[in-house]
PDB file of N, CA and C in Angstrom:
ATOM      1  N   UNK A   1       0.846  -1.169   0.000  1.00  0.00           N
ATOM      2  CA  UNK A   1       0.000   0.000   0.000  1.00  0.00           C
ATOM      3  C   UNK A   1       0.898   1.241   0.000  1.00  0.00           C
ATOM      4  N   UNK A   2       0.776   2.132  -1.018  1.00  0.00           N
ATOM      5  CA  UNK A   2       1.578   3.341  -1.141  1.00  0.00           C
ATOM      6  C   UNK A   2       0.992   4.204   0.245  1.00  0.00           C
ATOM      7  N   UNK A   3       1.779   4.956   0.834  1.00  0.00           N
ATOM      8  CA  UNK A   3       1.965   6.004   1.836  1.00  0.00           C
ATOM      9  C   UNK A   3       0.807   6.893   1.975  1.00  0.00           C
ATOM     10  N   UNK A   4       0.947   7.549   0.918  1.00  0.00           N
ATOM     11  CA  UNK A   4      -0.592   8.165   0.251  1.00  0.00           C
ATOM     12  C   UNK A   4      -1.788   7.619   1.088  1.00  0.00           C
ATOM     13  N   UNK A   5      -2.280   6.687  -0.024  1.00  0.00           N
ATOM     14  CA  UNK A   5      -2.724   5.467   0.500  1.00  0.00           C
ATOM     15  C   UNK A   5      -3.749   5.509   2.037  1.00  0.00           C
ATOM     16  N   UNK A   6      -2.546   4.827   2.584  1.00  0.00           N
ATOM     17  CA  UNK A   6      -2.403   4.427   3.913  1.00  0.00           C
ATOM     18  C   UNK A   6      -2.652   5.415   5.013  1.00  0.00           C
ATOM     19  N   UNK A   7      -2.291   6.434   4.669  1.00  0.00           N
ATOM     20  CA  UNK A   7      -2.626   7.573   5.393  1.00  0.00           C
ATOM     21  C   UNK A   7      -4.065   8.574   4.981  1.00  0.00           C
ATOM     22  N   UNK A   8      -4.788   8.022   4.111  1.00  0.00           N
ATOM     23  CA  UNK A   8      -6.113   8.076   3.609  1.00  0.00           C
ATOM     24  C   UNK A   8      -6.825   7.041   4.523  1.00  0.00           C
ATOM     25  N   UNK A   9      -6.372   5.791   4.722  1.00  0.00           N
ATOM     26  CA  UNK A   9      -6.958   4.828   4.807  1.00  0.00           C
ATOM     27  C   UNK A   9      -7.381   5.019   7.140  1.00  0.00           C
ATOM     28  N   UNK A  10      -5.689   5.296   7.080  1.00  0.00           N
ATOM     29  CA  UNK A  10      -5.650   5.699   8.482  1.00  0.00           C
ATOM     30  C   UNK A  10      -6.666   7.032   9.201  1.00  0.00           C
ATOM     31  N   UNK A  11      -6.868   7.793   8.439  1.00  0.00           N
ATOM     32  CA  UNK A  11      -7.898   9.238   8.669  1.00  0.00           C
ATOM     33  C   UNK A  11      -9.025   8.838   8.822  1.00  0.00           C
ATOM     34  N   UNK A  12      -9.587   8.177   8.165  1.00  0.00           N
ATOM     35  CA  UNK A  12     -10.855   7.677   7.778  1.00  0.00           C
ATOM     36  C   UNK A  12     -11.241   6.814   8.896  1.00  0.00           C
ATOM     37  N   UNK A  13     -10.415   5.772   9.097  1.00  0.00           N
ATOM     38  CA  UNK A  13     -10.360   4.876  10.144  1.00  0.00           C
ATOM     39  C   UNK A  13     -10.775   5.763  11.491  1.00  0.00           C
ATOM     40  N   UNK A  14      -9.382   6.414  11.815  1.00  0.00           N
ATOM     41  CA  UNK A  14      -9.307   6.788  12.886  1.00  0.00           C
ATOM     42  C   UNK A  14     -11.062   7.505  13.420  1.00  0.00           C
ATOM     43  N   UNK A  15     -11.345   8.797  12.486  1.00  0.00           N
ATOM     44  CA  UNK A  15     -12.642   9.132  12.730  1.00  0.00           C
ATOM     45  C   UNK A  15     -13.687   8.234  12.988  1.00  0.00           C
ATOM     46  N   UNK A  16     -13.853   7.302  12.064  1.00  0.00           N
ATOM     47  CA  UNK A  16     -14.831   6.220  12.112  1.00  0.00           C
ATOM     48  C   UNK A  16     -14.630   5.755  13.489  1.00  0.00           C
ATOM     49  N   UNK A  17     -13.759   5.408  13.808  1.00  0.00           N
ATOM     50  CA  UNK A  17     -13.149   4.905  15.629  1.00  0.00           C
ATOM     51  C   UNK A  17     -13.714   5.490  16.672  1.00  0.00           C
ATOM     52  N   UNK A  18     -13.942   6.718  16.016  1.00  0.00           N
ATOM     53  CA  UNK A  18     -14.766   8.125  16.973  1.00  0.00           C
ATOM     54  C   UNK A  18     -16.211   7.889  17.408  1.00  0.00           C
ATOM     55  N   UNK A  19     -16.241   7.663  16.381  1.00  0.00           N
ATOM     56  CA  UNK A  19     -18.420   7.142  16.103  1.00  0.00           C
ATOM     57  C   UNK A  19     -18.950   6.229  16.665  1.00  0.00           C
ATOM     58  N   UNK A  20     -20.375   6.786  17.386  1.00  0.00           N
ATOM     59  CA  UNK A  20     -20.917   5.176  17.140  1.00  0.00           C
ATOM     60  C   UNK A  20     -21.166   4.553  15.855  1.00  0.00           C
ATOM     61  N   UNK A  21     -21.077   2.873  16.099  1.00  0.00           N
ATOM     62  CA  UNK A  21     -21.568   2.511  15.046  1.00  0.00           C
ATOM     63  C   UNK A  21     -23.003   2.942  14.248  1.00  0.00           C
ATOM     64  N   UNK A  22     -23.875   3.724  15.212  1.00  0.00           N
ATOM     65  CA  UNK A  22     -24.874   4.008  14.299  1.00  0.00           C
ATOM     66  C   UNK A  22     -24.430   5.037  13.304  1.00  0.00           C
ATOM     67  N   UNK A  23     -23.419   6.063  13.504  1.00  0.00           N
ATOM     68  CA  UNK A  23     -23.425   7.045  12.753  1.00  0.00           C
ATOM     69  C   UNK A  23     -22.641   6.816  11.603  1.00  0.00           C
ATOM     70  N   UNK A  24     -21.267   5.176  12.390  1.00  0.00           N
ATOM     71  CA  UNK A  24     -20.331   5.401  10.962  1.00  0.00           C
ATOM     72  C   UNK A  24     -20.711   4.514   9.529  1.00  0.00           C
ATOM     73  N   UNK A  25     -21.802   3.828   9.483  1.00  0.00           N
ATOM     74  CA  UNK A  25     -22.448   3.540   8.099  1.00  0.00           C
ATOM     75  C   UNK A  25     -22.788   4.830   7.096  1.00  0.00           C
ATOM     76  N   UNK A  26     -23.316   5.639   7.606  1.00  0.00           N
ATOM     77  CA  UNK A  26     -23.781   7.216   6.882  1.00  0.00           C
ATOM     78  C   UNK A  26     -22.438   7.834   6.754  1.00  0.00           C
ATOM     79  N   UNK A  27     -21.362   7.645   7.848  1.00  0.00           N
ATOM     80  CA  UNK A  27     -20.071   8.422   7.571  1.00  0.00           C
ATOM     81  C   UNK A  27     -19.250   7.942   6.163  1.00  0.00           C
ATOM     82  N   UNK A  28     -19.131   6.293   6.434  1.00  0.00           N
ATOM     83  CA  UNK A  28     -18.482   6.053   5.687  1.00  0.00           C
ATOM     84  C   UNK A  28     -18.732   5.805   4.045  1.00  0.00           C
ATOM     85  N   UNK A  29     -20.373   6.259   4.339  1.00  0.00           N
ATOM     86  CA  UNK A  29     -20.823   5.941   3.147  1.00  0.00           C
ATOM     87  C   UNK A  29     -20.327   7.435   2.185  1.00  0.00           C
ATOM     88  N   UNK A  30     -20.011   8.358   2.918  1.00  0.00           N
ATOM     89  CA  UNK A  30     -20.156   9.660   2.334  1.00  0.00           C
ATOM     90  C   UNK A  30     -18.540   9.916   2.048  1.00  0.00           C
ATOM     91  N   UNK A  31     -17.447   9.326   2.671  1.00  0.00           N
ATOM     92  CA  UNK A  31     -16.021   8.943   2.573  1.00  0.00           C
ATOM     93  C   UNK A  31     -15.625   8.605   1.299  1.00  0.00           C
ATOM     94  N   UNK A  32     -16.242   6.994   1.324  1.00  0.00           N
ATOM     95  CA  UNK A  32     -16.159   5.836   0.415  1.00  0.00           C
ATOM     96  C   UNK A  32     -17.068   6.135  -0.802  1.00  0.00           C
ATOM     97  N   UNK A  33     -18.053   7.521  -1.018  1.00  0.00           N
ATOM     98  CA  UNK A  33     -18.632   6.629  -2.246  1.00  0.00           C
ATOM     99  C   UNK A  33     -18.127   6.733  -3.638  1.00  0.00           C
ATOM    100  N   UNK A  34     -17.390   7.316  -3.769  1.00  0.00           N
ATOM    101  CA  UNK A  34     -16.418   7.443  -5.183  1.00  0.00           C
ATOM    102  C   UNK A  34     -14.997   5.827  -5.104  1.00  0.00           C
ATOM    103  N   UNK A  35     -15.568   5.569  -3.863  1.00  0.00           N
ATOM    104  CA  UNK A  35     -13.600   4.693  -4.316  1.00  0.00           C
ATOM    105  C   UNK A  35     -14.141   3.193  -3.192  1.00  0.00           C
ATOM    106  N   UNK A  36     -14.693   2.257  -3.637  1.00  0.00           N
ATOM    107  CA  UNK A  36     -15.553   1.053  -3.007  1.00  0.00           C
ATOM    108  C   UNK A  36     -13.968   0.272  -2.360  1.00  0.00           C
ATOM    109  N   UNK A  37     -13.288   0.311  -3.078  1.00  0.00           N
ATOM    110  CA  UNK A  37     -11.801  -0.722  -2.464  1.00  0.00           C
ATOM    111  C   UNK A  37     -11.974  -0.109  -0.981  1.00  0.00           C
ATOM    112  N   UNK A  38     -11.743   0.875  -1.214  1.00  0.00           N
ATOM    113  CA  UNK A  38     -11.412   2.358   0.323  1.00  0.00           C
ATOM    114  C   UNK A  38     -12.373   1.407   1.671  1.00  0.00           C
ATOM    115  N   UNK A  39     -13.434   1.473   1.166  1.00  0.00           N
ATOM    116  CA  UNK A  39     -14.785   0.760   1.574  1.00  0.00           C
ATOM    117  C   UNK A  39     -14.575  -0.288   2.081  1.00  0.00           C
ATOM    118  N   UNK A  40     -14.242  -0.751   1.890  1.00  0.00           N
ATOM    119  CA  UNK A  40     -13.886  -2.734   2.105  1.00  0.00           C
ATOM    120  C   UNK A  40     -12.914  -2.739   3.007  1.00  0.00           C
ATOM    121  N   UNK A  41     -11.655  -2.167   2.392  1.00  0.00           N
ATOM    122  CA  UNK A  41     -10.318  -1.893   3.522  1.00  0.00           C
ATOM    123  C   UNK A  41     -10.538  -1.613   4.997  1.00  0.00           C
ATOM    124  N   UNK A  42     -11.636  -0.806   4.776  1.00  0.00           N
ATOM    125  CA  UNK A  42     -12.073   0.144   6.543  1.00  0.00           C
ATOM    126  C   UNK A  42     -13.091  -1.339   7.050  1.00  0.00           C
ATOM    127  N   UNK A  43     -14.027  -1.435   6.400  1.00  0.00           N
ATOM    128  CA  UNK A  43     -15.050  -2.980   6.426  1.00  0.00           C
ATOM    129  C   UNK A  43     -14.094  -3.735   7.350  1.00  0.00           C
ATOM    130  N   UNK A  44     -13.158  -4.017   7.176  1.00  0.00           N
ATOM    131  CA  UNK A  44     -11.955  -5.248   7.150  1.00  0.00           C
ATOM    132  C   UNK A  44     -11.514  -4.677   8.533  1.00  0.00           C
ATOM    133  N   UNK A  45     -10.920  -3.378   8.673  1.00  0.00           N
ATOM    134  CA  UNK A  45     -10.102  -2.779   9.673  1.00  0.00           C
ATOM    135  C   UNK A  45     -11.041  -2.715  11.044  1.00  0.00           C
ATOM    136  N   UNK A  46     -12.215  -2.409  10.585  1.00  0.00           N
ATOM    137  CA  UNK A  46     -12.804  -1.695  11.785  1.00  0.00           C
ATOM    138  C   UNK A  46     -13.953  -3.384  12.344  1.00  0.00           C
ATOM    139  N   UNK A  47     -14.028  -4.284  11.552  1.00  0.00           N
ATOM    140  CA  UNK A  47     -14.302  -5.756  11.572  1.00  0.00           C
ATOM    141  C   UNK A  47     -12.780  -6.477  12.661  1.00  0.00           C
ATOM    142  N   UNK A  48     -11.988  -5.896  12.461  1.00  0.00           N
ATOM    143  CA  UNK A  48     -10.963  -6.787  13.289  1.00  0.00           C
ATOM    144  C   UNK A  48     -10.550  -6.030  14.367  1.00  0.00           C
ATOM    145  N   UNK A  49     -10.860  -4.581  14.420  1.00  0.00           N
ATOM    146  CA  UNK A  49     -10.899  -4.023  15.749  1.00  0.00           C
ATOM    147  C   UNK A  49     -11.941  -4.359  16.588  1.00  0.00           C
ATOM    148  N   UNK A  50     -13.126  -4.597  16.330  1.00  0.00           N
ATOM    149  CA  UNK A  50     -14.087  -5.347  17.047  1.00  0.00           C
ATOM    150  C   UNK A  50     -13.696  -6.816  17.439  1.00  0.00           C
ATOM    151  N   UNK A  51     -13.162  -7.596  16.947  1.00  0.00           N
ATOM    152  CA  UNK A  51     -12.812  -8.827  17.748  1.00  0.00           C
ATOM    153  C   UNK A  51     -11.694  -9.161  18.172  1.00  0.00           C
ATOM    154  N   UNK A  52     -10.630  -7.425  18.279  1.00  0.00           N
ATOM    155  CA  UNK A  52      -9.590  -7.644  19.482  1.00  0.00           C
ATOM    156  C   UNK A  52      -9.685  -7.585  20.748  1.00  0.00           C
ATOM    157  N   UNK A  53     -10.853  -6.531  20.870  1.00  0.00           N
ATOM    158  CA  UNK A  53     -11.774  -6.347  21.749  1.00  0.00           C
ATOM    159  C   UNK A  53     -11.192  -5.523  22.746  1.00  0.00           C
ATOM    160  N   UNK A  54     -11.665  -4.334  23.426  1.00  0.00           N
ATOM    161  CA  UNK A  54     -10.945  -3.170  24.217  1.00  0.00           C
ATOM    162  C   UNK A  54      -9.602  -3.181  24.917  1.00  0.00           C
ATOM    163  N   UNK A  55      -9.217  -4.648  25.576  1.00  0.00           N
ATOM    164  CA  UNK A  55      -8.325  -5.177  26.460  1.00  0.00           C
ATOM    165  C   UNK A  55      -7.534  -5.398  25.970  1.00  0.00           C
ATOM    166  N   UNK A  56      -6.858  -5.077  24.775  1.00  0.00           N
ATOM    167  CA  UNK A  56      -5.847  -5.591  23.857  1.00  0.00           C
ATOM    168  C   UNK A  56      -4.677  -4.771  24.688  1.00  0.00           C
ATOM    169  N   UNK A  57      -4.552  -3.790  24.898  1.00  0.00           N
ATOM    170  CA  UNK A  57      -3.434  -3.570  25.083  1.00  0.00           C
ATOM    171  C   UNK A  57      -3.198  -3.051  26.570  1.00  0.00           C
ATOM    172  N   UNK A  58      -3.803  -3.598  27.614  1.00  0.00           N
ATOM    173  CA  UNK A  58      -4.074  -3.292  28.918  1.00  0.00           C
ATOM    174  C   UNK A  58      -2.827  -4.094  29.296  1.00  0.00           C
ATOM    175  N   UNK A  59      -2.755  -5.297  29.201  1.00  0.00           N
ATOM    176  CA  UNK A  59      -1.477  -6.533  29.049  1.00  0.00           C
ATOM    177  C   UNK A  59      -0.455  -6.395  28.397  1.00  0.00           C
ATOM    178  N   UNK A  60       0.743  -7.140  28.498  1.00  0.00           N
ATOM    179  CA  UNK A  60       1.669  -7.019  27.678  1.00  0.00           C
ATOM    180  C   UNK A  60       1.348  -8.016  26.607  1.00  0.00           C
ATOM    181  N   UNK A  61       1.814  -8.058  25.374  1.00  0.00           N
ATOM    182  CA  UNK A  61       1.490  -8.838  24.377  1.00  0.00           C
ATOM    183  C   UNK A  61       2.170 -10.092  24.369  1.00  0.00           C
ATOM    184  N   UNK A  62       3.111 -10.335  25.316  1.00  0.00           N
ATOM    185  CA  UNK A  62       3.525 -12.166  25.628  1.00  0.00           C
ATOM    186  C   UNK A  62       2.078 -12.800  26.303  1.00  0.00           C
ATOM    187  N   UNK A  63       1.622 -11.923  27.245  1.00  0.00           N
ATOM    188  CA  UNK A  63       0.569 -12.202  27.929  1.00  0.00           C
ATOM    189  C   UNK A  63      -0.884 -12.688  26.963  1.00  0.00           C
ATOM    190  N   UNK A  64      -1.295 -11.891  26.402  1.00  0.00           N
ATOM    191  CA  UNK A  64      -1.836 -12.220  25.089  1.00  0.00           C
ATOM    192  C   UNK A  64      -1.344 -13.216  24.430  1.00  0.00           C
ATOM    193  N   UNK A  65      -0.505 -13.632  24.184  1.00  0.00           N
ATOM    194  CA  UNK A  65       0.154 -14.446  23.112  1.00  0.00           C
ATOM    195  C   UNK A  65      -0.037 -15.949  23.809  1.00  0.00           C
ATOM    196  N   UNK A  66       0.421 -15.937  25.182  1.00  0.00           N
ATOM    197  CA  UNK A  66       0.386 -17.118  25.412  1.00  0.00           C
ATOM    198  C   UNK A  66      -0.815 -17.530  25.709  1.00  0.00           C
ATOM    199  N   UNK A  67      -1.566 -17.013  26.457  1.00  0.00           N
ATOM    200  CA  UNK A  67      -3.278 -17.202  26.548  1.00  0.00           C
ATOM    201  C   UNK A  67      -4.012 -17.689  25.426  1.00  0.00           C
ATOM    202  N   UNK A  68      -3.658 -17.130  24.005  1.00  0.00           N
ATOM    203  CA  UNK A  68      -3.920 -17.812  22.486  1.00  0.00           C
ATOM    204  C   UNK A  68      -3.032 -18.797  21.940  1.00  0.00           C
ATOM    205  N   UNK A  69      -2.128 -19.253  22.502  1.00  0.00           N
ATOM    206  CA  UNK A  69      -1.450 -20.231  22.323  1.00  0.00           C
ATOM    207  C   UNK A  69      -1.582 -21.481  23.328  1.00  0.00           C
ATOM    208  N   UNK A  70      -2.212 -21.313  24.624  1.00  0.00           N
ATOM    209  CA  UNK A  70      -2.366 -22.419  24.945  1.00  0.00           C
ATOM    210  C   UNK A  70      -1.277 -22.531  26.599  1.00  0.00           C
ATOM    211  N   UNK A  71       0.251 -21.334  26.092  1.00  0.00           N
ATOM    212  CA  UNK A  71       1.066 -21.594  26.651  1.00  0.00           C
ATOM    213  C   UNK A  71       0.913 -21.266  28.192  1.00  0.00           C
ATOM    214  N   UNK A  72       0.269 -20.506  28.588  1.00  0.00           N
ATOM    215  CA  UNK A  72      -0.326 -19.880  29.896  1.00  0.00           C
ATOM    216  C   UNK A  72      -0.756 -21.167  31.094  1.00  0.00           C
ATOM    217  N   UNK A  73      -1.553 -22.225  30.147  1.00  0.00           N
ATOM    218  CA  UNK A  73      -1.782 -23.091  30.844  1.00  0.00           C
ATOM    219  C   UNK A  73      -0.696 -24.315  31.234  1.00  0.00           C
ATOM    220  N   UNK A  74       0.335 -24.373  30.532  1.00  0.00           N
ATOM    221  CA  UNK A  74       1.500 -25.115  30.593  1.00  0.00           C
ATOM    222  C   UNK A  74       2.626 -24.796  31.723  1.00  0.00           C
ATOM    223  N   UNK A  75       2.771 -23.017  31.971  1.00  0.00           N
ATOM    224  CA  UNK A  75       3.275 -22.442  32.670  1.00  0.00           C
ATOM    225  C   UNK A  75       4.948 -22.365  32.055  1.00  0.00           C
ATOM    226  N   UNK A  76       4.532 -22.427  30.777  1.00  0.00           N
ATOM    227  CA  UNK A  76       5.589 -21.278  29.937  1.00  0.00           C
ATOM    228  C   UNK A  76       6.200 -20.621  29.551  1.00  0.00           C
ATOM    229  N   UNK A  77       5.527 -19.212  30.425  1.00  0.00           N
ATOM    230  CA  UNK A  77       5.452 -18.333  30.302  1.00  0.00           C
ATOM    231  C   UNK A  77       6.340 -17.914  31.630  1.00  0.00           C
ATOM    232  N   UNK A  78       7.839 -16.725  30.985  1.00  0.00           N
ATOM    233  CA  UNK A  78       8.292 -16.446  31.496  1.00  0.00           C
ATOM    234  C   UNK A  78       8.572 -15.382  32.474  1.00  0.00           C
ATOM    235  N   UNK A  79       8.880 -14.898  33.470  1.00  0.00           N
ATOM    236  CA  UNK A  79       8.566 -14.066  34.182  1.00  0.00           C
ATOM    237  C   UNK A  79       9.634 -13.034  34.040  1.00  0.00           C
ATOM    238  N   UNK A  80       9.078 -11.307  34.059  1.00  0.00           N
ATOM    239  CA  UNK A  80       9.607 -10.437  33.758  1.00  0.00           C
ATOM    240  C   UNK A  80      11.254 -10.290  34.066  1.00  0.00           C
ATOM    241  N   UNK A  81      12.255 -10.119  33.009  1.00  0.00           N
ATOM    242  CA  UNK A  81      13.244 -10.062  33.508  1.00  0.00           C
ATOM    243  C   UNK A  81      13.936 -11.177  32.933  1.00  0.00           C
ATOM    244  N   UNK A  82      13.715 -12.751  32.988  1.00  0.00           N
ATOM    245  CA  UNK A  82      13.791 -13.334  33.113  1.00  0.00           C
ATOM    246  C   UNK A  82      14.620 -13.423  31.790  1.00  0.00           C
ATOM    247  N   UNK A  83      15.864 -14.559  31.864  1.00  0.00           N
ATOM    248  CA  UNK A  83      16.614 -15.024  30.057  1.00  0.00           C
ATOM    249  C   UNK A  83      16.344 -16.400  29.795  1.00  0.00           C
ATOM    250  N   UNK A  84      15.605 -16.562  29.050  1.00  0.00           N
ATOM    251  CA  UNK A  84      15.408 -18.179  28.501  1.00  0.00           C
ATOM    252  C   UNK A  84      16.322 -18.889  28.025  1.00  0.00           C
ATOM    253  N   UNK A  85      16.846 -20.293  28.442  1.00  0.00           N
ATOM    254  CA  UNK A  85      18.147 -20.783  28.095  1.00  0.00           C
ATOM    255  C   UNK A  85      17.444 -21.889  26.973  1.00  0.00           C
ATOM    256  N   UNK A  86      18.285 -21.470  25.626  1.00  0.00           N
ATOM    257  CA  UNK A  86      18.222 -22.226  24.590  1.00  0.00           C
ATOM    258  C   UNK A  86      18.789 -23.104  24.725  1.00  0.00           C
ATOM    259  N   UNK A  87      18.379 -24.562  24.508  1.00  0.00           N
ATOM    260  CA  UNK A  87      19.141 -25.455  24.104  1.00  0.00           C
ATOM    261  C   UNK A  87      18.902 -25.816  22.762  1.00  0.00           C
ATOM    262  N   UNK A  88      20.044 -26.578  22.071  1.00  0.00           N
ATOM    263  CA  UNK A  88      20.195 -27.032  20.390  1.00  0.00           C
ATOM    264  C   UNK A  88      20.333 -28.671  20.670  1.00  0.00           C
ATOM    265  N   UNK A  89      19.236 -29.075  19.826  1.00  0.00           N
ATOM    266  CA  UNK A  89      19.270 -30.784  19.535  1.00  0.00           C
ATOM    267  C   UNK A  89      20.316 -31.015  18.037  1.00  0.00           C
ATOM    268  N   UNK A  90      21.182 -31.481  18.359  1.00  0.00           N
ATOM    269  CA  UNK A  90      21.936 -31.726  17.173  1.00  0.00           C
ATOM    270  C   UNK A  90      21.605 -33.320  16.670  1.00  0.00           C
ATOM    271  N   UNK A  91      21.524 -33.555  15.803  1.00  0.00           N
ATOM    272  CA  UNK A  91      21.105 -34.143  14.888  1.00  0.00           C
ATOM    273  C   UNK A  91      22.102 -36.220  15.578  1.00  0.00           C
TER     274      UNK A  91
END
């Protein structure tokens, strides 16, 4: 995505972010109606900000990570600070 672009794509977003959803269908309709790709892109963006869901970044993102991986329950998960010692299986 050219710069341009992206920073079209980001404006649009961001406002829409502002809105309730009742208002940003009429917003974005008045954004988007010359350029439908534009349309879809935000569709897509503001579709996957809804199922990160507010708490995304309250946590650190290992924290997140391992909770969707499973690893949280294994006890994995390393504690702040902490250096993980690699070992290598050689063949």
């Amino acid at each position: 995505m050219k710069p341009e672009r992206w920073q079209q794509v980001r404006d649009v977003l961001h406002e829409a972010m502002q809105m309730d959803e009742s208002e940003r269908s009429a917003f974005l309709k008045s954004q988007c109606a010359a350029d439908p790709s534009l349309r879809a892109e935000l569709n897509e963006l503001l579709a996957a900000e809804g199922e990160i869901g507010s708490s995304f970044l309250e946590s650190p993102a290992l924290v997140h990570a391992a909770v969707h991986t499973g690893s949280a329950a294994t006890g994995t998960v390393l504690a702040a600070g902490t250096k993980p010692v690699l070992t290598w299986c050689r063949p």
